[in-house]
N, C-alpha and C. Protein backbone atom coordinates (compact mmCIF):
# COMPACT_ATOMS: atom_id res chain seq x y z
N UNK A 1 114.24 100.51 105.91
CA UNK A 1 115.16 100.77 104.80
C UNK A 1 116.54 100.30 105.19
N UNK A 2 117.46 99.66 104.44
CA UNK A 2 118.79 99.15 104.45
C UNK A 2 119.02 100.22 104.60
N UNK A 3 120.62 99.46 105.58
CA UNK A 3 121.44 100.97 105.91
C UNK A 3 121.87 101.07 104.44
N UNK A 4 122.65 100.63 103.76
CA UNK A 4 123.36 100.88 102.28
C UNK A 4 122.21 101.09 101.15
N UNK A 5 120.62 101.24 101.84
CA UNK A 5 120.36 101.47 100.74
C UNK A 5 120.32 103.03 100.17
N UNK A 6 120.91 103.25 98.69
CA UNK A 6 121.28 104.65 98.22
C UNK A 6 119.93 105.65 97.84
N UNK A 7 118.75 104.82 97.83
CA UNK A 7 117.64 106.13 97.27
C UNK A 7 117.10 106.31 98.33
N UNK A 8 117.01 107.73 98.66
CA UNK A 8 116.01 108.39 99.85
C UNK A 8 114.60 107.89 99.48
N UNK A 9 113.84 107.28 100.65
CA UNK A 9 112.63 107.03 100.46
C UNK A 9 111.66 107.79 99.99
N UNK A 10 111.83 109.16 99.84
CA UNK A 10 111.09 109.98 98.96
C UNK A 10 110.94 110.07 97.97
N UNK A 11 112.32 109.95 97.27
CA UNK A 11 112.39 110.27 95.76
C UNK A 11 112.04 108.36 95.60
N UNK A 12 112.18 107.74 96.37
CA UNK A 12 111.87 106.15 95.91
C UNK A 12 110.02 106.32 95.26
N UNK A 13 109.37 106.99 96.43
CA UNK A 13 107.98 107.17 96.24
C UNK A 13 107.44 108.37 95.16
N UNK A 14 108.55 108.97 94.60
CA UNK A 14 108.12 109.63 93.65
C UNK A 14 108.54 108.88 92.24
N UNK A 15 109.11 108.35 92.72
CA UNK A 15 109.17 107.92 91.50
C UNK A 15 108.43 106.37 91.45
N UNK A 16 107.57 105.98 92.18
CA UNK A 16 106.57 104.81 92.05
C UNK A 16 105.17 105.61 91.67
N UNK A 17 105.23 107.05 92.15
CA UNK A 17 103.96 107.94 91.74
C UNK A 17 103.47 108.10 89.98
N UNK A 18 105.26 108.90 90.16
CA UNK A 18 105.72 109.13 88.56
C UNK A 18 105.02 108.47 87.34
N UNK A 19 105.56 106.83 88.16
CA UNK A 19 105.56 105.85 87.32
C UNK A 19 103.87 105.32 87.42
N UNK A 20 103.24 105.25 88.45
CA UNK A 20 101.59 104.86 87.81
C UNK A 20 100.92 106.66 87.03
N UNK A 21 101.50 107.47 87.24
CA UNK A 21 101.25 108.51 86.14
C UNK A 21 101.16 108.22 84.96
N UNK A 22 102.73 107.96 84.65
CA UNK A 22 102.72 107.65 82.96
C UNK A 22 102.29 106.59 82.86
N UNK A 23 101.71 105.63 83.50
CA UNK A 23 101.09 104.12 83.09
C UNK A 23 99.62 104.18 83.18
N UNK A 24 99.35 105.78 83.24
CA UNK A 24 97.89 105.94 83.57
C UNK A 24 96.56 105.39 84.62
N UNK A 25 97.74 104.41 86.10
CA UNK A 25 97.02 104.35 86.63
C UNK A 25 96.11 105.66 87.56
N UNK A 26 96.72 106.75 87.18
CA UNK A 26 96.14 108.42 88.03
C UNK A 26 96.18 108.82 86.75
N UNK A 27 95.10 109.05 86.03
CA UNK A 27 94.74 109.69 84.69
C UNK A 27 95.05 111.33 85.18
N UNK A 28 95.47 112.06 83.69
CA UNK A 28 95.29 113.32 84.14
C UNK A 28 94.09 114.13 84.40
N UNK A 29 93.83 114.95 85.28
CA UNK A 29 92.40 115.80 85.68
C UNK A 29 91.96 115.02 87.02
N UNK A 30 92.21 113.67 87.34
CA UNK A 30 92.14 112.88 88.35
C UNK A 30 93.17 113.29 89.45
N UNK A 31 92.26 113.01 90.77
CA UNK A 31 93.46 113.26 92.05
C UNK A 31 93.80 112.14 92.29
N UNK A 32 94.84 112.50 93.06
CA UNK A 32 95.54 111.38 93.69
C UNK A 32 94.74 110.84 94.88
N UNK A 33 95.35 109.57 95.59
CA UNK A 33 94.81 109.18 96.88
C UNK A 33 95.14 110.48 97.83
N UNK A 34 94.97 110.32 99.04
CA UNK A 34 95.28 110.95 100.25
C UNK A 34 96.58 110.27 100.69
N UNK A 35 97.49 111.55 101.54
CA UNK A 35 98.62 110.90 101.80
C UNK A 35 98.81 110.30 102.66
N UNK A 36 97.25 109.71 103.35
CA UNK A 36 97.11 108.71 104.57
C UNK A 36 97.02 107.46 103.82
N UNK A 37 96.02 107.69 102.49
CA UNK A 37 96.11 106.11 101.55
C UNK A 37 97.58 105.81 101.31
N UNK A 38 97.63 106.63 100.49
CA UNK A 38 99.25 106.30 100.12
C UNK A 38 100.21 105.79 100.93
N UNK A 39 100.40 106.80 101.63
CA UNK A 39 101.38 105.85 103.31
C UNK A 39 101.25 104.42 103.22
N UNK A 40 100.15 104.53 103.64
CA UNK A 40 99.87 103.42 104.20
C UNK A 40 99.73 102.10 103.09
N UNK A 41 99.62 102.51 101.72
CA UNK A 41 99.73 101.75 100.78
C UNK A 41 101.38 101.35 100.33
N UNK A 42 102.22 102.71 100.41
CA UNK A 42 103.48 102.35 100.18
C UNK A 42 104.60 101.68 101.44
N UNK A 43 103.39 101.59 102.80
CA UNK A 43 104.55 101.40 103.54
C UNK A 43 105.59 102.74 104.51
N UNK A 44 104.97 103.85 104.04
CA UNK A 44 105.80 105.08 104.41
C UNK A 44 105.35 105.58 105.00
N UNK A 45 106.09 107.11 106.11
CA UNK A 45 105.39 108.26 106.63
C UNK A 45 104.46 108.84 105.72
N UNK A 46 103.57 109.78 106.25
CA UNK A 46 102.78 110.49 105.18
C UNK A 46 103.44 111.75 104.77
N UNK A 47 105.31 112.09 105.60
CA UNK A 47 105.76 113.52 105.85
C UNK A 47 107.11 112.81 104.38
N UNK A 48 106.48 111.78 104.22
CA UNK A 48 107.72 110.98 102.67
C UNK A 48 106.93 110.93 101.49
N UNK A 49 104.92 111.31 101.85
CA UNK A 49 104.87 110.90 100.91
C UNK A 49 104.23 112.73 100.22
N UNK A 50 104.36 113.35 101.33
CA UNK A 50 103.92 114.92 101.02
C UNK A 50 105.75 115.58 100.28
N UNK A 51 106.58 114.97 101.03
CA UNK A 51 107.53 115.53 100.02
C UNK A 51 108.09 114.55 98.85
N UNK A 52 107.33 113.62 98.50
CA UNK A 52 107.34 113.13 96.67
C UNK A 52 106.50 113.87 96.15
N UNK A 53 105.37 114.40 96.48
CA UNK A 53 104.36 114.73 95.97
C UNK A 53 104.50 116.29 95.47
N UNK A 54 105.22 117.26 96.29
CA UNK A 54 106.36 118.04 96.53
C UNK A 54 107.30 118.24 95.05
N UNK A 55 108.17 117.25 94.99
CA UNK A 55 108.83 117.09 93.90
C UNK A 55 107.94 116.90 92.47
N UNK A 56 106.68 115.96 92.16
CA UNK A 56 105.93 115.95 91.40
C UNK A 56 105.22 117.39 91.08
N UNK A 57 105.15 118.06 92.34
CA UNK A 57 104.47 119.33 92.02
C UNK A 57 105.60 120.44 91.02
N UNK A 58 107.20 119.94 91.88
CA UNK A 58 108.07 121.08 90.92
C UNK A 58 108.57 120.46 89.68
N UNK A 59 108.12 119.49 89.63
CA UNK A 59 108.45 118.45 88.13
C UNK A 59 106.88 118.77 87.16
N UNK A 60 106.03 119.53 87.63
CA UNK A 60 104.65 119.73 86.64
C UNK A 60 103.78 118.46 86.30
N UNK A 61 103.75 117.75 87.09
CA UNK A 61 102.74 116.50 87.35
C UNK A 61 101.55 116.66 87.90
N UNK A 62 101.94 117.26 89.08
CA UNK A 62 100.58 117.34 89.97
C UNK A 62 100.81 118.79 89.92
N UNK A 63 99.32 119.07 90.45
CA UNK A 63 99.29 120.24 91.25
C UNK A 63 97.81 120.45 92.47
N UNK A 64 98.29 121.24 93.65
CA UNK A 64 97.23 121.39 94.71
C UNK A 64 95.95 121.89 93.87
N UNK A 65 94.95 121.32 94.35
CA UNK A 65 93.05 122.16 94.23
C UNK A 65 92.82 122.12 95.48
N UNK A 66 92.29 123.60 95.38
CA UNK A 66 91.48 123.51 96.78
C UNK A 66 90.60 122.97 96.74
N UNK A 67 89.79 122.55 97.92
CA UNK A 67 88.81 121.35 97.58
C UNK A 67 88.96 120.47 97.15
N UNK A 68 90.14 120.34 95.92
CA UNK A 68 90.31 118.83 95.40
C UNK A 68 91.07 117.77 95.80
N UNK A 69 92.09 118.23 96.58
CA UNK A 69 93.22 117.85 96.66
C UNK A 69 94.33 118.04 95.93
N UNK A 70 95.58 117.11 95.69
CA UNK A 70 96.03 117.00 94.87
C UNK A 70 95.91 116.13 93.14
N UNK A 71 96.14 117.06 92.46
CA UNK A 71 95.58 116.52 90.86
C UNK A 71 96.39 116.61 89.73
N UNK A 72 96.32 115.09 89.17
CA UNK A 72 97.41 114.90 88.52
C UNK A 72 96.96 115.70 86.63
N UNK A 73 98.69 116.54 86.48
CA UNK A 73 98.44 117.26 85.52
C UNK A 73 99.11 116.72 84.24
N UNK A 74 98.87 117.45 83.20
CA UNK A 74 99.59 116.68 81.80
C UNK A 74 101.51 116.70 82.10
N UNK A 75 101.85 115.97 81.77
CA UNK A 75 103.13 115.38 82.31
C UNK A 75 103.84 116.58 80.78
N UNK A 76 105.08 117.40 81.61
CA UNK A 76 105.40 117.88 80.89
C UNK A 76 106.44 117.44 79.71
N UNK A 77 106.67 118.17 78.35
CA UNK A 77 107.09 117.48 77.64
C UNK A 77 108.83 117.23 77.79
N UNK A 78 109.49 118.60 78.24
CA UNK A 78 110.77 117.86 78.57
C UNK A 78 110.45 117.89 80.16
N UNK A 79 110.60 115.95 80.36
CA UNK A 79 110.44 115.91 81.61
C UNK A 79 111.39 115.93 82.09
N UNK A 80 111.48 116.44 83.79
CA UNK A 80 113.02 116.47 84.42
C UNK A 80 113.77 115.15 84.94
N UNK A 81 113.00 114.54 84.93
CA UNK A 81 114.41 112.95 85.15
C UNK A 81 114.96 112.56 83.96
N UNK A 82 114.35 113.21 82.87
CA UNK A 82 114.15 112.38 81.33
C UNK A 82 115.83 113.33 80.25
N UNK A 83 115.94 114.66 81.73
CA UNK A 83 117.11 115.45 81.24
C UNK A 83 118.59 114.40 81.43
N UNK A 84 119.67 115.22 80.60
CA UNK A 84 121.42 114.62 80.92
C UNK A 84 121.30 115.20 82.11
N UNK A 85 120.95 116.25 82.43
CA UNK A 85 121.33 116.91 83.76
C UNK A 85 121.29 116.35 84.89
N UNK A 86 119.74 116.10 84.82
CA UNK A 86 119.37 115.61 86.23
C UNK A 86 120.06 114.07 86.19
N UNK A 87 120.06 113.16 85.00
CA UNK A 87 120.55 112.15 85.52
C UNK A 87 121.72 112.51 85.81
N UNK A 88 122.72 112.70 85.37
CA UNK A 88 123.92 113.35 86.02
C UNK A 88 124.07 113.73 87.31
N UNK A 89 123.29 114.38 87.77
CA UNK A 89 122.76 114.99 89.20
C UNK A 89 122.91 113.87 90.16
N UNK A 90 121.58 113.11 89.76
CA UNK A 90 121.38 111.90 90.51
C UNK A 90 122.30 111.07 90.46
N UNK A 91 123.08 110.52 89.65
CA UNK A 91 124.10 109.82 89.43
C UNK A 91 124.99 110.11 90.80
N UNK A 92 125.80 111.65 90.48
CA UNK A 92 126.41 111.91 91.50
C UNK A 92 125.83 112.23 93.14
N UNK A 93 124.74 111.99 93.15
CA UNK A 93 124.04 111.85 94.53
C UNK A 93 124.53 111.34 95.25
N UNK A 94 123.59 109.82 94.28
CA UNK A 94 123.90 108.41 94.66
C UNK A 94 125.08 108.24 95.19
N UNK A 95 126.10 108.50 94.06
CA UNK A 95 127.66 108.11 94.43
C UNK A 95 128.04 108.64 95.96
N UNK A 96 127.93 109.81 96.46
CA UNK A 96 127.83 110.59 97.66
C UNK A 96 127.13 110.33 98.90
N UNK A 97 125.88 109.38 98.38
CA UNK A 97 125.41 108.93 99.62
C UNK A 97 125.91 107.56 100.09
N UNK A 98 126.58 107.00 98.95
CA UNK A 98 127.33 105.62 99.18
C UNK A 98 128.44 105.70 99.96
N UNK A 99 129.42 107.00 99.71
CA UNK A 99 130.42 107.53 100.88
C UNK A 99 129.84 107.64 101.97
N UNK A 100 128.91 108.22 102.06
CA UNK A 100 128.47 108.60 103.03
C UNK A 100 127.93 107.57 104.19
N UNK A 101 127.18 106.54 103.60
CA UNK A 101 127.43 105.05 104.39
C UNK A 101 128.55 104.46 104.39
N UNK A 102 129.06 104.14 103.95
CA UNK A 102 130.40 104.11 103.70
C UNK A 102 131.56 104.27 105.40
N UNK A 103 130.73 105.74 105.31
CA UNK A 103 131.74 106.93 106.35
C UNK A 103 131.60 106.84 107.68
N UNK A 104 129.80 106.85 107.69
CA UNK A 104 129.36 105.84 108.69
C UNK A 104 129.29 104.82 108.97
N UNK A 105 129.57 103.74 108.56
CA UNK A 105 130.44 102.24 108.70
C UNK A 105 131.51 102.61 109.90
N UNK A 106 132.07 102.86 108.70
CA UNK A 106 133.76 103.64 109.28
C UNK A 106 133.69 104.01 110.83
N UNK A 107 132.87 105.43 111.07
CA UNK A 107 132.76 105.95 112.30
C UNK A 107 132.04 104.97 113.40
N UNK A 108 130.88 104.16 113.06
CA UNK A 108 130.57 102.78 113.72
C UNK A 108 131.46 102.29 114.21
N UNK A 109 132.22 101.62 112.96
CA UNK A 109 133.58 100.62 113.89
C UNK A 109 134.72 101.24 114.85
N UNK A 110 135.03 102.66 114.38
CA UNK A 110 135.93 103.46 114.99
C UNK A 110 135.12 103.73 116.64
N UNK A 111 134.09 104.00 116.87
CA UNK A 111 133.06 104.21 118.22
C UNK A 111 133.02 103.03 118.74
N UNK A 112 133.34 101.81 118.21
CA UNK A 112 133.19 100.41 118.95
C UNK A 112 134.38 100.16 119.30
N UNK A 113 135.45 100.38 118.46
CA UNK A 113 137.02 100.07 119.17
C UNK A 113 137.14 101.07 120.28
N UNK A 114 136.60 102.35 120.30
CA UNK A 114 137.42 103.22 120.99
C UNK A 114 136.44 102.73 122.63
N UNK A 115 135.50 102.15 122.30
CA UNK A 115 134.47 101.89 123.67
C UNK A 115 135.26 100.55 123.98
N UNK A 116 135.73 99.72 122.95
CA UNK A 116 136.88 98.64 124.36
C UNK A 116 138.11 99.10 124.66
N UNK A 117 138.59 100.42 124.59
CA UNK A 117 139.81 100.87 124.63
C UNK A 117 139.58 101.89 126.72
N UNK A 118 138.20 101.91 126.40
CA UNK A 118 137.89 103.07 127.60
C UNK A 118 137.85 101.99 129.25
N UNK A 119 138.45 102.58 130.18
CA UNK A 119 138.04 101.78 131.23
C UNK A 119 136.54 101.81 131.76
């Protein structure tokens, strides 16, 4: 992942989940892969792709079966990314994590001057 890049790889993978949800590639009543497929399909830990899956569960998408795994549920009708709120939310995330690289830039270059300053 880029250092400047602004979406946490989690919410990146929830929202690639999200999105074959509503495109019906994971019909509802159907489980999902395993979060060893997935990983390994998206490229990610399986501890990035248990907390998208996480968020899908408190967004009413999925939910755990025992025995089943995880199983994708009827997508609720006000969905939560689909709120002013949350985009708002996220909006100002984003903006915050951009300082935040940003800040660390900053402290980078400040730790490199001060290491040719040291005998």
């Amino acid at each position: 992942m880029a250092a400047h890049d602004t979406v946490i790889p989690y919410l990146k993978v929830a929202a690639e989940l999200r999105n074959r949800i509503d495109q019906g590639v994971y019909e509802v009543g159907t489980q999902l892969p395993s979060g060893r497929v997935l990983a390994d399909e998206l490229g990610v830990a399986r501890n990035t792709v248990g907390a998208a899956i996480r968020v899908l569960r408190e967004e009413g998408l999925v939910t755990p079966v025992a025995g089943r795994g995880t199983v994708v549920e009827a997508r609720p009708e006000a969905a939560v990314e689909s709120s002013p709120e949350m985009t708002a939310l996220m909006e100002k995330m984003e903006a915050l994590i951009e300082k935040l690289n940003s800040l660390q830039d900053e402290v980078k270059g400040l730790d490199q001057r001060l290491r040719k300053l040291e005998p």
